[in-house]
PDB file of N, CA and C in Angstrom:
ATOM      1  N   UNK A   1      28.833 -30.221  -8.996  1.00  0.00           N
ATOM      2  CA  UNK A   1      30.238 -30.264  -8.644  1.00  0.00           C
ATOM      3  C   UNK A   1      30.432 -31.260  -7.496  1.00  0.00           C
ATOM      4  N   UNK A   2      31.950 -32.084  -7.786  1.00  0.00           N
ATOM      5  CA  UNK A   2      31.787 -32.923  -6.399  1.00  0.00           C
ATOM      6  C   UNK A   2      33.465 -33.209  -6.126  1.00  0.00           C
ATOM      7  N   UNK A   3      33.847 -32.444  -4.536  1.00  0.00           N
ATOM      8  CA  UNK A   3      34.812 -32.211  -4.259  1.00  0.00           C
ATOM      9  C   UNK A   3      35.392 -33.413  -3.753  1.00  0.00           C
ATOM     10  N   UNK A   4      36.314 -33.388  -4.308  1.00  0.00           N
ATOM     11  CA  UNK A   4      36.954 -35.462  -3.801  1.00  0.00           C
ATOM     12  C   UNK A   4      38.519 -35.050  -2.343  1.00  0.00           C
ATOM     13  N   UNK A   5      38.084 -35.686  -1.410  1.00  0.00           N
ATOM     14  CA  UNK A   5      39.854 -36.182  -0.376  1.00  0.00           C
ATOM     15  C   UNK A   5      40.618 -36.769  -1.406  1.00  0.00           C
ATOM     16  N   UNK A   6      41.797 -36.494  -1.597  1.00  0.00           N
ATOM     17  CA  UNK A   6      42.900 -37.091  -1.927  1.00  0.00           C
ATOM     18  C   UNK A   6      43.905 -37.408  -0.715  1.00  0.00           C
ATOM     19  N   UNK A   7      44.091 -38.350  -0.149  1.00  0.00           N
ATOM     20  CA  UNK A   7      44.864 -38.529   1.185  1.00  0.00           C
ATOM     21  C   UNK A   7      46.204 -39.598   0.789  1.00  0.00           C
ATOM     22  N   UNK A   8      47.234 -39.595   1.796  1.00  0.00           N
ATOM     23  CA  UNK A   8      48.263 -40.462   2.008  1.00  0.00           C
ATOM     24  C   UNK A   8      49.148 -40.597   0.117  1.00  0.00           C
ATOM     25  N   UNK A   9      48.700 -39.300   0.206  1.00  0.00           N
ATOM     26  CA  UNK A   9      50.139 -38.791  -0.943  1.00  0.00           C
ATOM     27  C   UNK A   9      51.140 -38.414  -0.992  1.00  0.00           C
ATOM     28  N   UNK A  10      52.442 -38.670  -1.746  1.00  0.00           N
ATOM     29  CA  UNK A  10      53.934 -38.769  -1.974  1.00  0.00           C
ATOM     30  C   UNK A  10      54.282 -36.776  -1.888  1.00  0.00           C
ATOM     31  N   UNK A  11      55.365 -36.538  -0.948  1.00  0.00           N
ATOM     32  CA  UNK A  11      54.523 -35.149  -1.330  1.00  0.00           C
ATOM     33  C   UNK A  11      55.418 -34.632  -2.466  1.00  0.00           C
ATOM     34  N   UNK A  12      56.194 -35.695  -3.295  1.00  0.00           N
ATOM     35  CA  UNK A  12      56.693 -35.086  -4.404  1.00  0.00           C
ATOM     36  C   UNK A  12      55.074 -35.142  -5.780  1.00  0.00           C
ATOM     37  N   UNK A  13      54.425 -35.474  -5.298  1.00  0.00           N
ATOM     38  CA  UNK A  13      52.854 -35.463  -5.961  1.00  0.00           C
ATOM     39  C   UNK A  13      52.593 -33.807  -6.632  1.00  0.00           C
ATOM     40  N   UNK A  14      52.632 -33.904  -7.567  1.00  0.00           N
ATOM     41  CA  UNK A  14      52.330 -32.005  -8.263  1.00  0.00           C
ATOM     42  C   UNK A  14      50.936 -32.439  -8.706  1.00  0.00           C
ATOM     43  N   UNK A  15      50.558 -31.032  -8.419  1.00  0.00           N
ATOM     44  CA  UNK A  15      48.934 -30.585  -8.843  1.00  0.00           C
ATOM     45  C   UNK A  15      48.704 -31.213 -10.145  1.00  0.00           C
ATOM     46  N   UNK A  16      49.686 -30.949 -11.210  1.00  0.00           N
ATOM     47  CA  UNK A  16      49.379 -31.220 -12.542  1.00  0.00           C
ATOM     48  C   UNK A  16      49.311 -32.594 -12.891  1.00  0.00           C
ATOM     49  N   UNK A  17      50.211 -33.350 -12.054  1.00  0.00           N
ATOM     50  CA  UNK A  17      49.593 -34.706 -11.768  1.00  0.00           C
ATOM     51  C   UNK A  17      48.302 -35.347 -11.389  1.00  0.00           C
ATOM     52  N   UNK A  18      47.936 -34.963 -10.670  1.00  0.00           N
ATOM     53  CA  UNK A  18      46.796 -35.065  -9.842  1.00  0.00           C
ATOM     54  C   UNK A  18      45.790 -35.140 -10.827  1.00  0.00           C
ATOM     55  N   UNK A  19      45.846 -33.997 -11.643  1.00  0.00           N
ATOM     56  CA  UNK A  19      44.982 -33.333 -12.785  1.00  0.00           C
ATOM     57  C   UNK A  19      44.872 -33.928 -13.667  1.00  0.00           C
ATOM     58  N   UNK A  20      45.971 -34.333 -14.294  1.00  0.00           N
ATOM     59  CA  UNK A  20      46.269 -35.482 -15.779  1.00  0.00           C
ATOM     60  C   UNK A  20      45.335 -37.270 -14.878  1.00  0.00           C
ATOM     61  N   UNK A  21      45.842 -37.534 -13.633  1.00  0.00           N
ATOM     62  CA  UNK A  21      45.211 -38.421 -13.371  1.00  0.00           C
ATOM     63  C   UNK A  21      43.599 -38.596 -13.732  1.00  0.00           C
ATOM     64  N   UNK A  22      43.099 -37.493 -12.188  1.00  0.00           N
ATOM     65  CA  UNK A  22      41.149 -37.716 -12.616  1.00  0.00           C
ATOM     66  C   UNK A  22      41.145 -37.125 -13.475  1.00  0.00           C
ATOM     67  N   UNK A  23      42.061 -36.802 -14.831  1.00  0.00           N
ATOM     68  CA  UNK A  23      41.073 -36.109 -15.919  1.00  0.00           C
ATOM     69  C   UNK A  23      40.558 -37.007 -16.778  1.00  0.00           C
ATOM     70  N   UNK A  24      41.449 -38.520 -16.629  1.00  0.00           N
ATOM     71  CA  UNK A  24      41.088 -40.028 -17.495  1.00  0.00           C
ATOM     72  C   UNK A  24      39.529 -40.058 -17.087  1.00  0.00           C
ATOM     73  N   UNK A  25      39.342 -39.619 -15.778  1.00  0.00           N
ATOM     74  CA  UNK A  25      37.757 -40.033 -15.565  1.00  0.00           C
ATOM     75  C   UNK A  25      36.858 -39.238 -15.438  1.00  0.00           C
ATOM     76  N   UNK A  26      36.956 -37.871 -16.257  1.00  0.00           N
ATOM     77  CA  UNK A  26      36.070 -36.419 -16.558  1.00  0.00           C
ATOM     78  C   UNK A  26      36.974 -35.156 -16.314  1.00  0.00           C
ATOM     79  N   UNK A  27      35.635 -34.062 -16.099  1.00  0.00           N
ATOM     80  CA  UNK A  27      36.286 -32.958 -16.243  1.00  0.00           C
ATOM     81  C   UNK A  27      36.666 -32.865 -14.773  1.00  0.00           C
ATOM     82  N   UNK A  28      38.058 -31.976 -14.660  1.00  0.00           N
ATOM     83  CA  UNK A  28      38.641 -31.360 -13.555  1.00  0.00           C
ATOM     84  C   UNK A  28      38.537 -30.236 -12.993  1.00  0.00           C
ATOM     85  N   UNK A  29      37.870 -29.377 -12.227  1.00  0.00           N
ATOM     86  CA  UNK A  29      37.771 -27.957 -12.361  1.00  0.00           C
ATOM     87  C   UNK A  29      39.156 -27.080 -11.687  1.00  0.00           C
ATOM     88  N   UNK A  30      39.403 -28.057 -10.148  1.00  0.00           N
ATOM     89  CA  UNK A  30      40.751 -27.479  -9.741  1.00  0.00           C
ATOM     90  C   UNK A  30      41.536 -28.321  -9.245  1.00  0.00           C
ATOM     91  N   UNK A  31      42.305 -28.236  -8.797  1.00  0.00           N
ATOM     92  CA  UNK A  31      43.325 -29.312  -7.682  1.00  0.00           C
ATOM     93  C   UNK A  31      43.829 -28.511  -6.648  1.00  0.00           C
ATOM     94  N   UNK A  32      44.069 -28.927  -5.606  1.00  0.00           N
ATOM     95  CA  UNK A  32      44.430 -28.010  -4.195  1.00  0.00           C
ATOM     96  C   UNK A  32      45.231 -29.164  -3.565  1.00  0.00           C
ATOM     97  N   UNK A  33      46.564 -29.073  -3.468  1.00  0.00           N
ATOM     98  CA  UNK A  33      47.486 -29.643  -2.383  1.00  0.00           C
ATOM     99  C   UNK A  33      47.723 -29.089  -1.479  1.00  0.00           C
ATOM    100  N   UNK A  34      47.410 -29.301  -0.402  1.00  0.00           N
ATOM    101  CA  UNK A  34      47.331 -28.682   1.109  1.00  0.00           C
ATOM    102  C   UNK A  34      49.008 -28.665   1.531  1.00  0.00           C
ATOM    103  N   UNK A  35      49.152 -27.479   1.703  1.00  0.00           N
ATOM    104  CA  UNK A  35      50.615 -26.907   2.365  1.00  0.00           C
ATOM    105  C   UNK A  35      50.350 -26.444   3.463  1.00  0.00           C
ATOM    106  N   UNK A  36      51.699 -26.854   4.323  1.00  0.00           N
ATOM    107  CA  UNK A  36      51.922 -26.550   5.959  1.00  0.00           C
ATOM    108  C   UNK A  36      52.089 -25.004   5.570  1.00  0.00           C
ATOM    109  N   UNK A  37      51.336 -23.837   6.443  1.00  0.00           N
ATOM    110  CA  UNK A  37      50.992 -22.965   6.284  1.00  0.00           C
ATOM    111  C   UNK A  37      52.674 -22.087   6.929  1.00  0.00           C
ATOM    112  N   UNK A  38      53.771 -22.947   7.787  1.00  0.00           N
ATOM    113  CA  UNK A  38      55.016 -22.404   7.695  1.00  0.00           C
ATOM    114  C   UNK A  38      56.363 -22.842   6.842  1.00  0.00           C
ATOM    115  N   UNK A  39      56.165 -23.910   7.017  1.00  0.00           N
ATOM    116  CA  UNK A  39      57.429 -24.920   6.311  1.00  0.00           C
ATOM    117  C   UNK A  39      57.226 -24.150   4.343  1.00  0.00           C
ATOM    118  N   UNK A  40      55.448 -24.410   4.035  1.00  0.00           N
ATOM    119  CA  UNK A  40      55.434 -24.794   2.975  1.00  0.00           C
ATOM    120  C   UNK A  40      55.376 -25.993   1.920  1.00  0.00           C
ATOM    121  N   UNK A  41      55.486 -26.907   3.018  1.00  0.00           N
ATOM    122  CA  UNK A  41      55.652 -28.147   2.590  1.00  0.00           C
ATOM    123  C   UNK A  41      54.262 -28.718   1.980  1.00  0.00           C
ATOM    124  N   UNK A  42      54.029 -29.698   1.473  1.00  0.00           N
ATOM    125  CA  UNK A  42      52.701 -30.036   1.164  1.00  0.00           C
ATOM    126  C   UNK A  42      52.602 -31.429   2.414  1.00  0.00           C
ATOM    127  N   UNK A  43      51.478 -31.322   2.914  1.00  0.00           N
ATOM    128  CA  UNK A  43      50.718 -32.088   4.122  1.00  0.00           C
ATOM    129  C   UNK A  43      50.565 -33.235   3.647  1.00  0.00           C
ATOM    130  N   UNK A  44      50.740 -33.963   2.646  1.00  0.00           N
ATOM    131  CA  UNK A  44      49.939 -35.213   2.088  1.00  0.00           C
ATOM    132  C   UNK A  44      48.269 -35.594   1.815  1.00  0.00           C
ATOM    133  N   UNK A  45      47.716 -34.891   1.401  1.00  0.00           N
ATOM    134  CA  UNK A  45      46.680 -34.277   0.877  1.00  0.00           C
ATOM    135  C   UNK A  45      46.231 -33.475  -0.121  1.00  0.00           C
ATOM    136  N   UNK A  46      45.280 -33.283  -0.779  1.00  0.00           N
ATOM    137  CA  UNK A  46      45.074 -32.852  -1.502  1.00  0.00           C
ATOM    138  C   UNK A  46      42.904 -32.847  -2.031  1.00  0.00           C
ATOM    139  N   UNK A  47      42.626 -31.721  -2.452  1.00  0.00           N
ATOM    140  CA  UNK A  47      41.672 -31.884  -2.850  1.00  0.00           C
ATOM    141  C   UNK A  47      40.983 -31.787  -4.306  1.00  0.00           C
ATOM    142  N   UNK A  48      40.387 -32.639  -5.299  1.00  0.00           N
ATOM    143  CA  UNK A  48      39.922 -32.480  -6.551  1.00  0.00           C
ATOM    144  C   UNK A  48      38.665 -31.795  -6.801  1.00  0.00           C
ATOM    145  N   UNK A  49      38.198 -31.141  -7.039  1.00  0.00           N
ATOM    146  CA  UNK A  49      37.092 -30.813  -8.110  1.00  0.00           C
ATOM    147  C   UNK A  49      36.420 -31.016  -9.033  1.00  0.00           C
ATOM    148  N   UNK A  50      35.285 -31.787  -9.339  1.00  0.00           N
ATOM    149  CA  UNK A  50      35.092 -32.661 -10.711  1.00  0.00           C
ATOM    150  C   UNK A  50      33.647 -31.905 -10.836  1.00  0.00           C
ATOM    151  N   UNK A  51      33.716 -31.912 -12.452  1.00  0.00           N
ATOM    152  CA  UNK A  51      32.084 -30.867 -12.879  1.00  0.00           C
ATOM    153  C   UNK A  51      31.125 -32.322 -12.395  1.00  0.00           C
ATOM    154  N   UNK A  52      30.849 -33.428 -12.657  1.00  0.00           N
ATOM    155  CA  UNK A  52      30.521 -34.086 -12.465  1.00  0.00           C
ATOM    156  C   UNK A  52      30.666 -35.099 -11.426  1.00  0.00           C
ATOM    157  N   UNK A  53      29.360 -35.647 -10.901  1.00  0.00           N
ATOM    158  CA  UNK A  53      29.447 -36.287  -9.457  1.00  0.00           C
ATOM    159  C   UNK A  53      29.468 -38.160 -10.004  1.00  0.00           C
ATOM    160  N   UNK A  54      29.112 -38.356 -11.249  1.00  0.00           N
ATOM    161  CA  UNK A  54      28.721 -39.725 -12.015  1.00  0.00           C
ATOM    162  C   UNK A  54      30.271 -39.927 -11.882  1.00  0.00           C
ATOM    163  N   UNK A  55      30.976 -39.033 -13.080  1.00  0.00           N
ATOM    164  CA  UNK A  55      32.596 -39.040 -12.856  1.00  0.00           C
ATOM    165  C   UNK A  55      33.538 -39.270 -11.635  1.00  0.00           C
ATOM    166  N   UNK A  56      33.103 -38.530 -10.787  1.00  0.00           N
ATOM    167  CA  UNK A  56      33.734 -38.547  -9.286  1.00  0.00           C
ATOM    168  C   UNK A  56      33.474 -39.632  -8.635  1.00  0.00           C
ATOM    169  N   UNK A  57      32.583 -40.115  -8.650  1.00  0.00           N
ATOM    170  CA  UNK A  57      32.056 -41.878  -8.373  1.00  0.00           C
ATOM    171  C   UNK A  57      32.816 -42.863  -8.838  1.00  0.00           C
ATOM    172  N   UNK A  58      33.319 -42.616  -9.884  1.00  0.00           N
ATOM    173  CA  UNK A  58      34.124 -43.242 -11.219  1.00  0.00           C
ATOM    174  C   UNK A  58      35.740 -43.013 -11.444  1.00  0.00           C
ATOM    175  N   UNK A  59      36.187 -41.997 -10.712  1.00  0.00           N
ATOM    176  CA  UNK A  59      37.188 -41.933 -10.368  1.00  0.00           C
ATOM    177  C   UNK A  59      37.565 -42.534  -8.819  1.00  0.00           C
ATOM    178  N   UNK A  60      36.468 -42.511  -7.541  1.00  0.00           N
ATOM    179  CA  UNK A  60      37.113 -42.964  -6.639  1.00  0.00           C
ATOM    180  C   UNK A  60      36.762 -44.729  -6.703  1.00  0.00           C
ATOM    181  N   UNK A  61      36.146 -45.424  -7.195  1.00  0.00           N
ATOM    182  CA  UNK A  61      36.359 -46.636  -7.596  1.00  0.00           C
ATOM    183  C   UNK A  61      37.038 -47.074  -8.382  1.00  0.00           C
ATOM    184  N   UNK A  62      37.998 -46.585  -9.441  1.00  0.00           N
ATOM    185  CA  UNK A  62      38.969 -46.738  -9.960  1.00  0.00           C
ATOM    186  C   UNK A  62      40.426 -46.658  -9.432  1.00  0.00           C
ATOM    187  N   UNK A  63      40.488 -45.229  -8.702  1.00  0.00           N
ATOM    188  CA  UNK A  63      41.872 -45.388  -7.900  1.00  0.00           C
ATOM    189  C   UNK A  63      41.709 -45.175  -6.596  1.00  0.00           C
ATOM    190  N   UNK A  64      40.659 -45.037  -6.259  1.00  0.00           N
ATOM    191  CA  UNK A  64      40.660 -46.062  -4.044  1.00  0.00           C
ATOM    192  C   UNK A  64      41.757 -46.610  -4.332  1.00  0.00           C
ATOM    193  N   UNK A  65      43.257 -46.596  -2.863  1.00  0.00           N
ATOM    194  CA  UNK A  65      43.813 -47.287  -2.903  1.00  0.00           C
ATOM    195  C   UNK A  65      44.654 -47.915  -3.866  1.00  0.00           C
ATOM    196  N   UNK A  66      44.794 -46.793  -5.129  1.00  0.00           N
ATOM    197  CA  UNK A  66      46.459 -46.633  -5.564  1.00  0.00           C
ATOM    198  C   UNK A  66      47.722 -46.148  -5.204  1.00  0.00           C
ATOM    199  N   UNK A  67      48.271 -46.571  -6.007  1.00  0.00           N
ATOM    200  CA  UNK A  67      50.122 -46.393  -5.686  1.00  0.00           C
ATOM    201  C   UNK A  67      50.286 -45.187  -6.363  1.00  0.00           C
ATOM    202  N   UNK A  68      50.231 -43.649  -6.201  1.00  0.00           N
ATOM    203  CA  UNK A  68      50.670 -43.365  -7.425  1.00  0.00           C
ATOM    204  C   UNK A  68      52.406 -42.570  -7.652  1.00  0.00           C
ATOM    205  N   UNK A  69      53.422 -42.696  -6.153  1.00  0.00           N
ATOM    206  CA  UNK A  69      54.694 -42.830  -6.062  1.00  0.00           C
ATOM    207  C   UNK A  69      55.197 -44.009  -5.351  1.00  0.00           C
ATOM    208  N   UNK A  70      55.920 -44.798  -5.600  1.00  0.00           N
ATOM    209  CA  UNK A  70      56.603 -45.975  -4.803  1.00  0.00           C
ATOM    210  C   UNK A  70      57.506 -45.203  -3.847  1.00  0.00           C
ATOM    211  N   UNK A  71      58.186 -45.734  -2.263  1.00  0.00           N
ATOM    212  CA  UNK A  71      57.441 -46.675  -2.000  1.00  0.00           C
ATOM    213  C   UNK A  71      56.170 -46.308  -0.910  1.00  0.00           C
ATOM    214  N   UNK A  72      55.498 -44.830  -0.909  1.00  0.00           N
ATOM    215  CA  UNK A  72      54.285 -44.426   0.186  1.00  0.00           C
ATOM    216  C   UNK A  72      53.327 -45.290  -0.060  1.00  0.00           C
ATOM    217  N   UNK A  73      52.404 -45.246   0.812  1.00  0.00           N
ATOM    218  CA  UNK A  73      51.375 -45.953   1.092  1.00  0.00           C
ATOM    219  C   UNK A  73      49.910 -45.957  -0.023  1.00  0.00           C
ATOM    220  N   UNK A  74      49.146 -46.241  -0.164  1.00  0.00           N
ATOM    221  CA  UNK A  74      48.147 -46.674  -1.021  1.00  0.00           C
ATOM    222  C   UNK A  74      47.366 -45.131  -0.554  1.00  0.00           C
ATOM    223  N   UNK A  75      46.687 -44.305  -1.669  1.00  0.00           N
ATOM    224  CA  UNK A  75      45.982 -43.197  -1.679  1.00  0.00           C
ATOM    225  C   UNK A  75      44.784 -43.398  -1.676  1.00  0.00           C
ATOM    226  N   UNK A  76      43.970 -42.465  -0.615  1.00  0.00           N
ATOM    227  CA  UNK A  76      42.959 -42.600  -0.458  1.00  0.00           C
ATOM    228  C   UNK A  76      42.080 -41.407  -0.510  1.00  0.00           C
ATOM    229  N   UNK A  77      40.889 -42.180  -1.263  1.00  0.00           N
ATOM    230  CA  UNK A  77      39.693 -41.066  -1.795  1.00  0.00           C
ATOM    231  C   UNK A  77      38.488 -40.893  -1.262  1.00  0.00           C
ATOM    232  N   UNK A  78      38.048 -39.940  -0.927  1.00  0.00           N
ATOM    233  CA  UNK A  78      36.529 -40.020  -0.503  1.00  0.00           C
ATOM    234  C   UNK A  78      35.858 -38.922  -1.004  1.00  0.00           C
ATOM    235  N   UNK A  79      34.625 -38.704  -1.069  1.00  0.00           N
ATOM    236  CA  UNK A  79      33.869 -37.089  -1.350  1.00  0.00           C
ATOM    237  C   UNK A  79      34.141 -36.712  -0.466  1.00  0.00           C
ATOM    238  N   UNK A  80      33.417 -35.647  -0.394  1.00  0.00           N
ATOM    239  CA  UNK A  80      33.443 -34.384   0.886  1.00  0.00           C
ATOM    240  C   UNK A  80      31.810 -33.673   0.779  1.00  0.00           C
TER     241      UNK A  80
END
């Protein structure tokens, strides 16, 4: 298993998005968008789950530094 940062996301960004995205590049196990624990709001973050670490390699060299709402900033991926 290999847990991916999802950072500097739109926070109209839904889980199921997220999901349909890295699923182009394997399996997904969960998605977690980090919410302000009063507002509720989502933080701009988020974390993926992938059964595979080959995949997860393969997803953050593919979208490192996509757009995936106009006009926020470029999203950024790392393991954990």
């Amino acid at each position: 298993m290999k847990n991916l940062f999802v950072g500097n996301l739109d926070s109209e960004v839904t889980q199921e998005e997220l999901r349909r995205l890295f699923e182009a590049y394997g399996q997904v196990v969960q998605v977690h968008i980090i919410r302000d624990r009063d507002s509720g709001l989502p933080r701009g973050f988020a974390f993926v789950e992938m059964t595979n670490a080959a995949e997860a390699e393969k997803a953050i060299r593919a979208l490192n530094g996509s757009i995936l709402k106009r006009p926020y900033p470029e999203c950024e991926l790392r393991s954990t």
